[in-house]
C-alpha atoms as a PDB file:
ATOM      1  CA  UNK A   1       0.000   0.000   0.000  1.00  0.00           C
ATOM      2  CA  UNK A   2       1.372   3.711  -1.056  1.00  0.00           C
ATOM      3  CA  UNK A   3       0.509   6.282   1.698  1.00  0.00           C
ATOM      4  CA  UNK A   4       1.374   9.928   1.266  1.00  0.00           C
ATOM      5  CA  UNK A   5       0.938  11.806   5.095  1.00  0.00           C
ATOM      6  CA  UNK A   6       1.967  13.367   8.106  1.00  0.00           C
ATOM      7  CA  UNK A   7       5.899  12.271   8.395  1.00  0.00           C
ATOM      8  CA  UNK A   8       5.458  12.682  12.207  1.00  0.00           C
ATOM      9  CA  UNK A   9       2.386  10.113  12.003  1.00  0.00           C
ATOM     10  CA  UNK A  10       4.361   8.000   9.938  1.00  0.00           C
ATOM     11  CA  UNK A  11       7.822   7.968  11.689  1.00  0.00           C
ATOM     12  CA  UNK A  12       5.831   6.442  14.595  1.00  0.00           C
ATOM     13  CA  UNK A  13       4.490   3.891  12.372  1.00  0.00           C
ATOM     14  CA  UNK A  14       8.463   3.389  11.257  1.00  0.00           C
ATOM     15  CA  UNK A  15       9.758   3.311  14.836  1.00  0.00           C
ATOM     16  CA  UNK A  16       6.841   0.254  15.820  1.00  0.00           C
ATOM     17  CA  UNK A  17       7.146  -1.504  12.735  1.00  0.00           C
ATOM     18  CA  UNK A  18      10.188  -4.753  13.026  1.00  0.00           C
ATOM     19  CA  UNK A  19      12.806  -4.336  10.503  1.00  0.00           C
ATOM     20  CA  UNK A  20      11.525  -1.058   8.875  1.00  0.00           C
ATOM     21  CA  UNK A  21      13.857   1.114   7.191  1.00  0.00           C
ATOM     22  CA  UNK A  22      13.494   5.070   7.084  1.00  0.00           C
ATOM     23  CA  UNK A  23      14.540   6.475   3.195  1.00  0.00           C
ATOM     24  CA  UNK A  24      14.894  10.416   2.587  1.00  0.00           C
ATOM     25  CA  UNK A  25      14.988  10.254  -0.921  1.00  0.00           C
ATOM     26  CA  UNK A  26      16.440  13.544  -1.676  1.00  0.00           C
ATOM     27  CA  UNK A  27      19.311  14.165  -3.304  1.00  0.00           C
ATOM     28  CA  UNK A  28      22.534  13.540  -1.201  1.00  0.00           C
ATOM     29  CA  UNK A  29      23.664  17.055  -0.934  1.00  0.00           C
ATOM     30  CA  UNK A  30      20.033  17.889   1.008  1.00  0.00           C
ATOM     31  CA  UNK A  31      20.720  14.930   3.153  1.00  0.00           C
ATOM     32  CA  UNK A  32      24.051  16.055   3.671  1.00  0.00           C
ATOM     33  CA  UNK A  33      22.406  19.583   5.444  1.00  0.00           C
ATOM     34  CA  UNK A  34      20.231  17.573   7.545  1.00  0.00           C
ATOM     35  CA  UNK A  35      18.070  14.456   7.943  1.00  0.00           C
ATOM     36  CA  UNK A  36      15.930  12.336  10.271  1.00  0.00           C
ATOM     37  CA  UNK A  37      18.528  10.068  12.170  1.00  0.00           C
ATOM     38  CA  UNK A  38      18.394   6.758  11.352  1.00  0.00           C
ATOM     39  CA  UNK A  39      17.444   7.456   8.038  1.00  0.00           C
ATOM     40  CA  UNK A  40      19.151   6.319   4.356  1.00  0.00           C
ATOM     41  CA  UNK A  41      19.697   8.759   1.392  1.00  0.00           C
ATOM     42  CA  UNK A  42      18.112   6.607  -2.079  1.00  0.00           C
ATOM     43  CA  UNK A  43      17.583   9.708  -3.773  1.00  0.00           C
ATOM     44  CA  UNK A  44      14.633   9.957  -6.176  1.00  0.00           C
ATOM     45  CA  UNK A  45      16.953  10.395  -9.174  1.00  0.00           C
ATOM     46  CA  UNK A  46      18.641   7.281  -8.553  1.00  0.00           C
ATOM     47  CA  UNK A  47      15.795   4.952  -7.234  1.00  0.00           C
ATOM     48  CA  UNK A  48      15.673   2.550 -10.108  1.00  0.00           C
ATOM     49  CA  UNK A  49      19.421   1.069  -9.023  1.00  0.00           C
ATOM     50  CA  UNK A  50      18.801   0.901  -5.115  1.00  0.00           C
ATOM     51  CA  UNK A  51      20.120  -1.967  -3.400  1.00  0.00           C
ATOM     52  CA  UNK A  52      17.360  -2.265  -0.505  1.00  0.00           C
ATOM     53  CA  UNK A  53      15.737  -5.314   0.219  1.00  0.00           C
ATOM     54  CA  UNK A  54      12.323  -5.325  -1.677  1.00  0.00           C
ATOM     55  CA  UNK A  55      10.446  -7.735   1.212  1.00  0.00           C
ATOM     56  CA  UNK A  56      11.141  -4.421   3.969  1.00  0.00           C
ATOM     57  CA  UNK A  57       8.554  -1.994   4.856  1.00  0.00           C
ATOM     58  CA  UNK A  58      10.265   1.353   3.518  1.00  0.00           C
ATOM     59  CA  UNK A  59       9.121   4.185   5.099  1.00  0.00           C
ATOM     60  CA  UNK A  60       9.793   7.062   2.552  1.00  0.00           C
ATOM     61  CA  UNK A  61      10.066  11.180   2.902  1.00  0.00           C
ATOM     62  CA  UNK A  62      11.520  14.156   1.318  1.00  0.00           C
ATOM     63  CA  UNK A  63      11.227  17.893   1.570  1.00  0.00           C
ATOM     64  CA  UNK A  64       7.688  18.463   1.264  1.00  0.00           C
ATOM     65  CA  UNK A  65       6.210  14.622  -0.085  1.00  0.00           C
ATOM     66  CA  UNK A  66       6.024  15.396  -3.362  1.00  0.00           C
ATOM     67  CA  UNK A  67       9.299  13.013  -4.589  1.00  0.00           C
ATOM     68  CA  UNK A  68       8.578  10.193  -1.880  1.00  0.00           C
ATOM     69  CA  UNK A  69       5.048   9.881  -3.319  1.00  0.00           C
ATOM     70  CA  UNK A  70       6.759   9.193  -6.767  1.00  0.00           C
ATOM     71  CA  UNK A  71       9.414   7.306  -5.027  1.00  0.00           C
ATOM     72  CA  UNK A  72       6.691   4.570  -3.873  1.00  0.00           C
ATOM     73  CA  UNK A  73       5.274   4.427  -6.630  1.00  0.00           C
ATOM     74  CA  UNK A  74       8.325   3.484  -8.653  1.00  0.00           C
ATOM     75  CA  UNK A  75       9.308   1.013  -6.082  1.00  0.00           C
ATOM     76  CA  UNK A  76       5.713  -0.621  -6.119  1.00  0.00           C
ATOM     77  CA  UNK A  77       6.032  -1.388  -9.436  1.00  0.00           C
ATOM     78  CA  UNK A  78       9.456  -3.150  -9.184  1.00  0.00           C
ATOM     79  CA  UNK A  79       7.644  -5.080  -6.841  1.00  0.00           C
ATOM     80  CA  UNK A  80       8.861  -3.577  -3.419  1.00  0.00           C
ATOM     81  CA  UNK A  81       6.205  -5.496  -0.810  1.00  0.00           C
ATOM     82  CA  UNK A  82       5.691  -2.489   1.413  1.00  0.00           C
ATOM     83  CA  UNK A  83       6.208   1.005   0.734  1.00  0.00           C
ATOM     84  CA  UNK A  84       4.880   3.934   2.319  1.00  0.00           C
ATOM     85  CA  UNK A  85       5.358   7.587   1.853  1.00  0.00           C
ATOM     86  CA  UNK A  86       4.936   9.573   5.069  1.00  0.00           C
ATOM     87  CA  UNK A  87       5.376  13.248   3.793  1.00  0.00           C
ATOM     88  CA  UNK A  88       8.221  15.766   3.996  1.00  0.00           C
ATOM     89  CA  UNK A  89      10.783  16.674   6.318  1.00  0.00           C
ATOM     90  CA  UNK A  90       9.419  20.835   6.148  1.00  0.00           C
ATOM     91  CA  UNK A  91       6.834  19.520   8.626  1.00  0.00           C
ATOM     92  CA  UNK A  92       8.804  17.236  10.636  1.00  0.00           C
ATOM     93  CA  UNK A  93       9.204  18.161  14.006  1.00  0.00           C
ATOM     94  CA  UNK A  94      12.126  16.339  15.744  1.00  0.00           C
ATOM     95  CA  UNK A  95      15.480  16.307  16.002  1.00  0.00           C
ATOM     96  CA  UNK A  96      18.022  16.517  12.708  1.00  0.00           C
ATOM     97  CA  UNK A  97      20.925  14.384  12.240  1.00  0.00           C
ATOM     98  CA  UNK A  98      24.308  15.688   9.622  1.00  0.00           C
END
């Protein structure tokens, strides 16, 4: 299932879900500035040639939720099992990790 929401919703989801794995998929040099710890860069651009294991849950965000709603989408349909888009880091409200 491909969910696009709040990313504070959904990094509680993350945290209670065994063997989730958190993706920013921006770009590297906007992880580089600052991400959710814990968290893996697969940016967007580059999604097509990721190496994560496609029986995970993903739990995907960006800046605003735009590019991790395409992200899932494109991961769906290389058959990725569960992906779900939980919005953009401009609304997150926690602390940042460089």
């Amino acid at each position: 299932m491909i969910l696009f929401g709040n990313i504070n919703k959904g990094l509680e989801e993350y945290r209670a879900t065994p063997g989730a794995i958190l993706v920013d998929v921006r770009e590297a040099d906007e992880f580089k500035i600052g991400h959710i710890p814990s968290a893996i860069n697969a940016p967007l651009s580059t999604i097509t040639s990721t190496t994560l294991p496609k029986d995970a849950p993903l739990f995907l965000y960006c800046l605003r939720g735009t590019r991790s709603k395409r992200a899932a989408g494109v991961l769906r349909k290389m058959g990725f099992k569960s992906v779900k888009s939980i919005g953009g880091i401009a609304s997150y409200r926690g602390q940042m990790e460089k």
